[in-house]
C-alpha atoms as a PDB file:
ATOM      1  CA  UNK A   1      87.132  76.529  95.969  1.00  0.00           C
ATOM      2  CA  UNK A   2      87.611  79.830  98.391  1.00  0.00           C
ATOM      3  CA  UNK A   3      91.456  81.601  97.660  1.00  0.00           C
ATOM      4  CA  UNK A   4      92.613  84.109  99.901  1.00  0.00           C
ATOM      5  CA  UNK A   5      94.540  86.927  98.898  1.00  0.00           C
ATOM      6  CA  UNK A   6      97.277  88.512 101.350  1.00  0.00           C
ATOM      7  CA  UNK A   7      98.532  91.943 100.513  1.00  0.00           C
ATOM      8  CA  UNK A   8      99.874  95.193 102.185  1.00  0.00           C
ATOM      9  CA  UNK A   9      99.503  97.046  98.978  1.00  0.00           C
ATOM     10  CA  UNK A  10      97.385  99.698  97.116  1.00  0.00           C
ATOM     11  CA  UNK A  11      95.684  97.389  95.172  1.00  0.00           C
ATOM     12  CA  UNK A  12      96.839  97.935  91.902  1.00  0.00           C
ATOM     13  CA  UNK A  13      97.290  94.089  91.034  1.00  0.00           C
ATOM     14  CA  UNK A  14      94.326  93.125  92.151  1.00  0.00           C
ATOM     15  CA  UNK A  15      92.445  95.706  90.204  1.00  0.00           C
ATOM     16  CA  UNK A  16      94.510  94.179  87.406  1.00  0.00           C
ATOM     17  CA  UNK A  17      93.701  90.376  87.916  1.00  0.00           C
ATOM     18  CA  UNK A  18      89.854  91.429  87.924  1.00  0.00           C
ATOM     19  CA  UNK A  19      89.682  93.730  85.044  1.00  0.00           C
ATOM     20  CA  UNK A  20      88.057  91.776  81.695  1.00  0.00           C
ATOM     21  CA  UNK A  21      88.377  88.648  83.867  1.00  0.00           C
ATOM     22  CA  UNK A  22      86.372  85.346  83.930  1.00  0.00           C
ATOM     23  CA  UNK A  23      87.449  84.545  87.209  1.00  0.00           C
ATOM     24  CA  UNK A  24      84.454  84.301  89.514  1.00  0.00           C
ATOM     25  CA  UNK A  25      85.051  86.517  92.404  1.00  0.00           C
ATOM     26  CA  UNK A  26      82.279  85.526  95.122  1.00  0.00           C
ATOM     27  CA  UNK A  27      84.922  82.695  96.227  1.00  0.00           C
ATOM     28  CA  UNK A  28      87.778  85.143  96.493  1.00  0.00           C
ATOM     29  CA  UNK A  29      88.308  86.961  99.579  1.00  0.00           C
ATOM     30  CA  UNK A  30      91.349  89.623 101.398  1.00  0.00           C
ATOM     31  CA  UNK A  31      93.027  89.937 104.567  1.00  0.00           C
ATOM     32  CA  UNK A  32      95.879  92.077 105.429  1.00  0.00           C
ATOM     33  CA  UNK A  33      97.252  95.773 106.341  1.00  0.00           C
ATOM     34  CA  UNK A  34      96.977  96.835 103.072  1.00  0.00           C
ATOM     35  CA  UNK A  35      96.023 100.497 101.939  1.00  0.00           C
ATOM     36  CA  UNK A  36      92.707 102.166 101.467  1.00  0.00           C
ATOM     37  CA  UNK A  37      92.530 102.324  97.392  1.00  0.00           C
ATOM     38  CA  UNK A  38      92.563  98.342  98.008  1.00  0.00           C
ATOM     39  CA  UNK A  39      89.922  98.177 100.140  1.00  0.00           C
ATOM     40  CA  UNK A  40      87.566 100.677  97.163  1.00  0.00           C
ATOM     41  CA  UNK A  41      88.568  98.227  94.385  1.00  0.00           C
ATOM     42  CA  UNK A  42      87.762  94.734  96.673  1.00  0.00           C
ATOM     43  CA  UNK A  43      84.445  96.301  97.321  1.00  0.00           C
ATOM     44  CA  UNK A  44      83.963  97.301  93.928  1.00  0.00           C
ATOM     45  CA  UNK A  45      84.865  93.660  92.601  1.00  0.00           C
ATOM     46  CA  UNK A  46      82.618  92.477  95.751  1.00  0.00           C
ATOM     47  CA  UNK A  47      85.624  90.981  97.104  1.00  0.00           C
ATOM     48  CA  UNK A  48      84.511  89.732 100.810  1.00  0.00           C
ATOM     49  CA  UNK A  49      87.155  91.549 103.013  1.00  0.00           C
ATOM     50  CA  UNK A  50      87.876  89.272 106.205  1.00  0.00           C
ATOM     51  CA  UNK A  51      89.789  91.607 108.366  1.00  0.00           C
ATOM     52  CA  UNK A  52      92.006  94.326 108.208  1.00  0.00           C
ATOM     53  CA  UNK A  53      94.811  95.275 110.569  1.00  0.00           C
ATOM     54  CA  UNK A  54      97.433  98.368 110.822  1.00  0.00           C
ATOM     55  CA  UNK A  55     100.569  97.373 113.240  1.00  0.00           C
ATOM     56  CA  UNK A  56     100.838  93.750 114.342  1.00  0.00           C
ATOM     57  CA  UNK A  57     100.162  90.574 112.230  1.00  0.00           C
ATOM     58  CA  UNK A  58     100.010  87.082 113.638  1.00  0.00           C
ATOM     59  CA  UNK A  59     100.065  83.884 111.824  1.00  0.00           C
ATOM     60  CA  UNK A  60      97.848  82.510 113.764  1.00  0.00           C
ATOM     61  CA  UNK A  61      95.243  84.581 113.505  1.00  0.00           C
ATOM     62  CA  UNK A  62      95.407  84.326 109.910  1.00  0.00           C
ATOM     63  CA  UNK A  63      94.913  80.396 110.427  1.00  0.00           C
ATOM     64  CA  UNK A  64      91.915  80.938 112.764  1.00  0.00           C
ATOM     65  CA  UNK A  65      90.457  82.841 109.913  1.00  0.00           C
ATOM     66  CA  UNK A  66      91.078  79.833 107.267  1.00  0.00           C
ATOM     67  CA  UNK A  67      89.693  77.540 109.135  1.00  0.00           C
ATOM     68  CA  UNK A  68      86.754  79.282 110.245  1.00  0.00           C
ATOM     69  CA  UNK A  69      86.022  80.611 106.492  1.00  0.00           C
ATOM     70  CA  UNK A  70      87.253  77.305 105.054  1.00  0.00           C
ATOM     71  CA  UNK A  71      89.959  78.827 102.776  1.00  0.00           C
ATOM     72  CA  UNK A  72      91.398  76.463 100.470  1.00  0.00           C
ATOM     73  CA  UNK A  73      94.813  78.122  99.123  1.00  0.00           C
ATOM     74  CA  UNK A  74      96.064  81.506  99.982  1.00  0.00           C
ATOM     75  CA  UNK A  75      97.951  83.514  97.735  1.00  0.00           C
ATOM     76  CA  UNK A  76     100.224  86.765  98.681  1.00  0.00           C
ATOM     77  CA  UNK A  77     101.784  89.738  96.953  1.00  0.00           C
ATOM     78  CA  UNK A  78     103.169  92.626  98.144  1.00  0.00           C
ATOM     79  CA  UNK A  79     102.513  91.332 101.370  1.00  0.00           C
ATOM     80  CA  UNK A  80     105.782  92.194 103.934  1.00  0.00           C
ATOM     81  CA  UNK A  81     104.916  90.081 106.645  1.00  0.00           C
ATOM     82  CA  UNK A  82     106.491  86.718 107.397  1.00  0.00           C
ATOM     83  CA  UNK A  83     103.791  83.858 107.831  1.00  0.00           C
ATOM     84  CA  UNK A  84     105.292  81.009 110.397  1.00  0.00           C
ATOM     85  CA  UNK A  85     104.158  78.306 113.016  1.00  0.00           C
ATOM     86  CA  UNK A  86     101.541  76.134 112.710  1.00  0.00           C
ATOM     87  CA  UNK A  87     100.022  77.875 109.334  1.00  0.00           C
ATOM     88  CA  UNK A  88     102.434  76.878 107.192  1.00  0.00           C
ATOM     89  CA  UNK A  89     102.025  73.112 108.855  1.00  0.00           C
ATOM     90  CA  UNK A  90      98.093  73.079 108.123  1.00  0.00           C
ATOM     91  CA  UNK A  91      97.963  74.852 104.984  1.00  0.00           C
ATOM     92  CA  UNK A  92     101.504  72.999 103.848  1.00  0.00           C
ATOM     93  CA  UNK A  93     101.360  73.048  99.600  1.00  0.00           C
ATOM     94  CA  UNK A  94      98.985  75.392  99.965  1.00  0.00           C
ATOM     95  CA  UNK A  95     100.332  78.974 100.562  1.00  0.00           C
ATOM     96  CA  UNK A  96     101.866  80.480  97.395  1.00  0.00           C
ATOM     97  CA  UNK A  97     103.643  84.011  97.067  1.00  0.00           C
ATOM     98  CA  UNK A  98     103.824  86.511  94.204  1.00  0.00           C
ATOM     99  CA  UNK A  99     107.380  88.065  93.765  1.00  0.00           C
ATOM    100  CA  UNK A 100     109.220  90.850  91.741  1.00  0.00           C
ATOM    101  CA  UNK A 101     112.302  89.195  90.391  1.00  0.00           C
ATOM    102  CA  UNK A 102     113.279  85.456  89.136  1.00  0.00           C
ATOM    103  CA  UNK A 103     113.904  83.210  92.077  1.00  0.00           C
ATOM    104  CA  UNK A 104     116.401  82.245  93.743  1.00  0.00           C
ATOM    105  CA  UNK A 105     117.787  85.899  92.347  1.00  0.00           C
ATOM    106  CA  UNK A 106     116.868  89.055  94.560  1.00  0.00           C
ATOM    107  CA  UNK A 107     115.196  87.076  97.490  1.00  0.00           C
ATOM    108  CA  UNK A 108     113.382  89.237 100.165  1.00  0.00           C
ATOM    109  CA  UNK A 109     116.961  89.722 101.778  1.00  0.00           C
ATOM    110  CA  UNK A 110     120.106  90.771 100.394  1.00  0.00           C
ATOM    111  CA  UNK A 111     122.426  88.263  98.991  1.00  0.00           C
ATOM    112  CA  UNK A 112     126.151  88.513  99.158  1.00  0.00           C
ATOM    113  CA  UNK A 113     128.237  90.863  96.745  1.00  0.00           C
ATOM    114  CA  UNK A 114     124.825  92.884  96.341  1.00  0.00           C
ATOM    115  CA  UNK A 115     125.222  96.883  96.447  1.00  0.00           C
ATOM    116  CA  UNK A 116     122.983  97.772  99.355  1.00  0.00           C
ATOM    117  CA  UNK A 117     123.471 101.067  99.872  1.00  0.00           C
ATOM    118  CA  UNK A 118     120.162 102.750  98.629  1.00  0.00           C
ATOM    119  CA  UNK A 119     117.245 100.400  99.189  1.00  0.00           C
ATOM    120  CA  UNK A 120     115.713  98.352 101.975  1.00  0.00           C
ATOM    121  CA  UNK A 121     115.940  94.451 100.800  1.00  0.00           C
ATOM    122  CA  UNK A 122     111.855  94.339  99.915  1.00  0.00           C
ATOM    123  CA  UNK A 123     113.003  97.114  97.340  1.00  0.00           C
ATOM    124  CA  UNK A 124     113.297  94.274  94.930  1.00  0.00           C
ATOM    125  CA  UNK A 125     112.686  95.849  91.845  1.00  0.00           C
ATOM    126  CA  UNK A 126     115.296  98.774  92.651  1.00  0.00           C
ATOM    127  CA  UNK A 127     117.493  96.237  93.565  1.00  0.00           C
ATOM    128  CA  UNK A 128     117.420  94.767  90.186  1.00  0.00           C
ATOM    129  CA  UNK A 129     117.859  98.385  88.750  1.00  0.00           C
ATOM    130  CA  UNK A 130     120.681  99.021  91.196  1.00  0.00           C
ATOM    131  CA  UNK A 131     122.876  95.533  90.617  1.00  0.00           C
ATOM    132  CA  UNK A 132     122.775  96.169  86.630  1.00  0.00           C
ATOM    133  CA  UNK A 133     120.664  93.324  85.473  1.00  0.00           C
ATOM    134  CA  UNK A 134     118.755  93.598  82.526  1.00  0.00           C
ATOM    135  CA  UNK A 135     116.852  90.917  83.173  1.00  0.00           C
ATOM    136  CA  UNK A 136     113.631  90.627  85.678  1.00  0.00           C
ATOM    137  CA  UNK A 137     110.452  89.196  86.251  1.00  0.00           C
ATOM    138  CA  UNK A 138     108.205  88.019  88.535  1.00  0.00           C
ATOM    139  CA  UNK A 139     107.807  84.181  90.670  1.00  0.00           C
ATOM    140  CA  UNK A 140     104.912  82.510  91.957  1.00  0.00           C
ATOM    141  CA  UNK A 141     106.223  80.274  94.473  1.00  0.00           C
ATOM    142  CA  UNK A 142     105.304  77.654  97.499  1.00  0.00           C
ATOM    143  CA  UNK A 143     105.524  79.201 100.765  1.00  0.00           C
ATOM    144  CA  UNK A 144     107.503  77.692 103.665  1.00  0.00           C
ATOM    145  CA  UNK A 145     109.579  78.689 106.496  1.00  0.00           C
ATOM    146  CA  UNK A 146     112.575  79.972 104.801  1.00  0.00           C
ATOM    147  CA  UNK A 147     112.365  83.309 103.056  1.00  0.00           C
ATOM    148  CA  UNK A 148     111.596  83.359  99.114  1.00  0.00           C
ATOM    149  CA  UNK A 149     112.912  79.633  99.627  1.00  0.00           C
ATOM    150  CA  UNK A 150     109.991  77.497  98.338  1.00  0.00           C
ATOM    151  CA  UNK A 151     109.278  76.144  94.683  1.00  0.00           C
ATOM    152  CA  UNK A 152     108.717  77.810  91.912  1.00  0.00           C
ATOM    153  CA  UNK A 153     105.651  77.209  90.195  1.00  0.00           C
ATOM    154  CA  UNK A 154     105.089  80.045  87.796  1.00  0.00           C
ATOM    155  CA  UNK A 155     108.011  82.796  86.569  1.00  0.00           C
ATOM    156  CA  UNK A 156     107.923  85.089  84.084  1.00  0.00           C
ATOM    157  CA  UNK A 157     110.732  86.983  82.011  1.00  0.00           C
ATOM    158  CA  UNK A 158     110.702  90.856  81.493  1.00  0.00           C
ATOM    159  CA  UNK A 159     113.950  92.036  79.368  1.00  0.00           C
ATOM    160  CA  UNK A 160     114.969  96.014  79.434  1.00  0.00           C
ATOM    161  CA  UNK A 161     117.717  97.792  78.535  1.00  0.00           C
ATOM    162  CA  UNK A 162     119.557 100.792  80.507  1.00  0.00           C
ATOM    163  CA  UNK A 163     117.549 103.376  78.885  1.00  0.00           C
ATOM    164  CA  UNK A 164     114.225 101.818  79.482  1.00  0.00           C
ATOM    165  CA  UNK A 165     111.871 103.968  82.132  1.00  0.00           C
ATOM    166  CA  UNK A 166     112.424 102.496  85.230  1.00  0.00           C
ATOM    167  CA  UNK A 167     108.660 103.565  85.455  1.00  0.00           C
ATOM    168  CA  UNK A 168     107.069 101.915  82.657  1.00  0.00           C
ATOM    169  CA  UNK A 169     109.609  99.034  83.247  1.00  0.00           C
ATOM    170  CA  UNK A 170     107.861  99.206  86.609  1.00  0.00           C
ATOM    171  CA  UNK A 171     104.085  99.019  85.057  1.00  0.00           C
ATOM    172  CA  UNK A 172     105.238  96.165  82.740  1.00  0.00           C
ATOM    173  CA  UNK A 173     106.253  94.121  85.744  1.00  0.00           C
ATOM    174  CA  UNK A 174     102.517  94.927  87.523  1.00  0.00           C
ATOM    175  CA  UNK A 175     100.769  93.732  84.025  1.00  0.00           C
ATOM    176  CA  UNK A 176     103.312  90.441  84.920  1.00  0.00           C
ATOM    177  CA  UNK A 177     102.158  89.889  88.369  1.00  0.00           C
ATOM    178  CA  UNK A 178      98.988  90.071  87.766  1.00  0.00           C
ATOM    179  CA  UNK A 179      98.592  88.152  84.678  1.00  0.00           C
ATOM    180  CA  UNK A 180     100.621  85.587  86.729  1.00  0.00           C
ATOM    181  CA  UNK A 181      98.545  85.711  89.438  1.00  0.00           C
ATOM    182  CA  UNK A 182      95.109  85.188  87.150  1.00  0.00           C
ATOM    183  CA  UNK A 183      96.614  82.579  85.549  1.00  0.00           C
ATOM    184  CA  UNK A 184      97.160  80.641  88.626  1.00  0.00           C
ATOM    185  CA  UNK A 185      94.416  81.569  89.884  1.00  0.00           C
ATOM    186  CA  UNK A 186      92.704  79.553  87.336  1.00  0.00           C
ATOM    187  CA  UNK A 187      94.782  76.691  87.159  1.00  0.00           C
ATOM    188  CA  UNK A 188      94.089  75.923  91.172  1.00  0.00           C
ATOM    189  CA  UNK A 189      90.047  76.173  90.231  1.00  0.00           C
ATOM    190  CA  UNK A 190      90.420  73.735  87.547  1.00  0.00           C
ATOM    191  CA  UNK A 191      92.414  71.717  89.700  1.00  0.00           C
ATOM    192  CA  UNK A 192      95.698  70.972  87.984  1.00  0.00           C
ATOM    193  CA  UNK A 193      98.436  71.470  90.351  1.00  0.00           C
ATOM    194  CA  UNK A 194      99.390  68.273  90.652  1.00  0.00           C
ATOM    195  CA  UNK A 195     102.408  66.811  92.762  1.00  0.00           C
ATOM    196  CA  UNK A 196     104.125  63.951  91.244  1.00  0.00           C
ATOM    197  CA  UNK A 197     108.360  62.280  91.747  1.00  0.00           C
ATOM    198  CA  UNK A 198     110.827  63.553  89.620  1.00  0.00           C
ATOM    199  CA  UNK A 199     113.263  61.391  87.493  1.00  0.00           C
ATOM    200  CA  UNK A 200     116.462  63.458  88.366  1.00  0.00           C
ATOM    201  CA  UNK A 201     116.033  64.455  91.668  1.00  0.00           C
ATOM    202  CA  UNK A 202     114.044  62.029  93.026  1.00  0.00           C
ATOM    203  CA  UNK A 203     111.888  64.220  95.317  1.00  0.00           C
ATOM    204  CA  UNK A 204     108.241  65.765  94.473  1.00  0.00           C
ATOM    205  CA  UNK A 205     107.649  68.796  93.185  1.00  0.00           C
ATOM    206  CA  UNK A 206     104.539  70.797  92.022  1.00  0.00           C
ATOM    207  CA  UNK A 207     103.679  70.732  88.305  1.00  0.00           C
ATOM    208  CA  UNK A 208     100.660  72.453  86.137  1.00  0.00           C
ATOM    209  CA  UNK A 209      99.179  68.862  84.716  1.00  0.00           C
ATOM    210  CA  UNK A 210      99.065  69.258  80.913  1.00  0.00           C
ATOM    211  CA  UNK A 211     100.634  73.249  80.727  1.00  0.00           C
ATOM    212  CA  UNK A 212     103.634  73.923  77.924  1.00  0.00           C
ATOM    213  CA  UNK A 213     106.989  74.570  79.615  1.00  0.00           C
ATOM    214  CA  UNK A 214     108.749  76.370  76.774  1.00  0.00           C
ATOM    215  CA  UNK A 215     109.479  79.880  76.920  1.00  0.00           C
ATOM    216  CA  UNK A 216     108.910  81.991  73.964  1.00  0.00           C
ATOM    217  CA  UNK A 217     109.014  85.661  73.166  1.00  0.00           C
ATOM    218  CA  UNK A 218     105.378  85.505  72.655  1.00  0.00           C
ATOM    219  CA  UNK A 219     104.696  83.919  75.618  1.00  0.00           C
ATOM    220  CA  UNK A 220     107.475  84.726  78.381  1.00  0.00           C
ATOM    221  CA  UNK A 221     105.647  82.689  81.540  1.00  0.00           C
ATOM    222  CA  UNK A 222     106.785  79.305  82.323  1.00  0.00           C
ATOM    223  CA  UNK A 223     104.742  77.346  82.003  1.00  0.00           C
ATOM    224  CA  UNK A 224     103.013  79.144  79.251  1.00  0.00           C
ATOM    225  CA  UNK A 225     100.086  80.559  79.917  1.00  0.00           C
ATOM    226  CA  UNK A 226      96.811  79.720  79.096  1.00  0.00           C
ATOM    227  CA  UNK A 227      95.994  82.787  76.649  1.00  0.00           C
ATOM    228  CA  UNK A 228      92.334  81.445  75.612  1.00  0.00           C
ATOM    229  CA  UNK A 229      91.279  81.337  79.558  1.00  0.00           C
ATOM    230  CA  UNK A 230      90.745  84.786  80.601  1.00  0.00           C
ATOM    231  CA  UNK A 231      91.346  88.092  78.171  1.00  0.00           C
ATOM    232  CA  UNK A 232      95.271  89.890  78.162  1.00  0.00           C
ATOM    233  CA  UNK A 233      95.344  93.084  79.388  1.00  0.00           C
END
């Protein structure tokens, strides 16, 4: 199974995901504009980079790339760029983003009633800070052509109060992601995202087959995560 990452970051997270982990890396590869640090610690985790660009992205270049390196899911975080057209019809159910903040709350775009007037809207996390929630986290969900729109498949729950560090608050969130990330990372190579009907709203949705969906202070992710599969940070 070959997952591509999608990032315009430093690499932080993905440093994270790798560090102490089981997951094999030859079958993981990275595409994006993101920074140089990223490209040190893909190299260094002999992450196969399969292109790089600074000022224009295009969707379907990204889907040449797929097909030609027959990626099977792609994964993004702190990516900023919108993916559209025909990639989100061939790889439909199978383009999943990482995101600061419990969806549907503090999408990618401001919301109505939200104070606005010190961050951009991919601020998220400031956002959070700024609107007086003590409540945050961080959403794995499917990709489609609607903003921070798609499923949910994987959110976890970081409380603080108004004298935490908005800094270490910050960190705690990264060690989120990226145990997130890892964990789903490993549930696609074992192959249990299933699809199945639901009883109440009669349409299908994405489920982790045999996962716990109870969330506990010792285990804030739902569905729990599978602690015994890789080692916490």
């Amino acid at each position: 199974m070959k997952i591509l990452f999608l990032t315009s970051g430093s690499g932080k997270i993905l440093n994270l995901i790798f560090k102490r982990s089981r997951v094999l890396s030859k079958k993981i590869y990275l595409y994006g504009d993101f920074k140089k640090s990223c490209n040190e610690i893909a190299k260094k985790n002999k992450i196969q980079i399969l292109g790089h660009f600074k000022k224009s992205f295009s969707s379907d270049s990204l889907l040449d790339i797929c097909k030609k390196n027959k990626i099977d899911y792609i994964i993004s975080y702190s990516f900023i760029h919108k993916l559209e057209g025909k990639l989100l019809k061939v790889y439909k159910g199978r383009i999943f983003n990482s995101h600061h903040s419990i969806l549907p709350a503090f999408r990618g775009k401001y919301f109505i009633n939200e104070p606005r007037s010190k961050y951009p809207s991919k601020k998220i996390f400031e956002r959070c800070l700024e609107f007086g929630t003590n409540v945050t986290g961080n959403t794995i969900h499917l990709v489609d052509k609607y903003l921070d729109n798609g499923q949910p498949i994987l959110q976890s729950l970081l409380v603080y109060n108004n004298n935490s560090d908005p800094i270490k608050v910050r960190h705690e969130l990264f060690k989120q992601e990226a145990q997130c990330i890892k964990q789903f990372m490993i549930w696609l190579i074992q192959k249990r995202l299933i699809s199945k009907k639901t009883k109440i709203i009669k349409r299908r949705k994405f489920f982790i087959k045999n996962a716990k969906y109870r969330l506990t202070l010792r285990n804030p992710f739902i569905p729990n995560l599978d602690y015994n599969s890789f080692h916490l940070f």
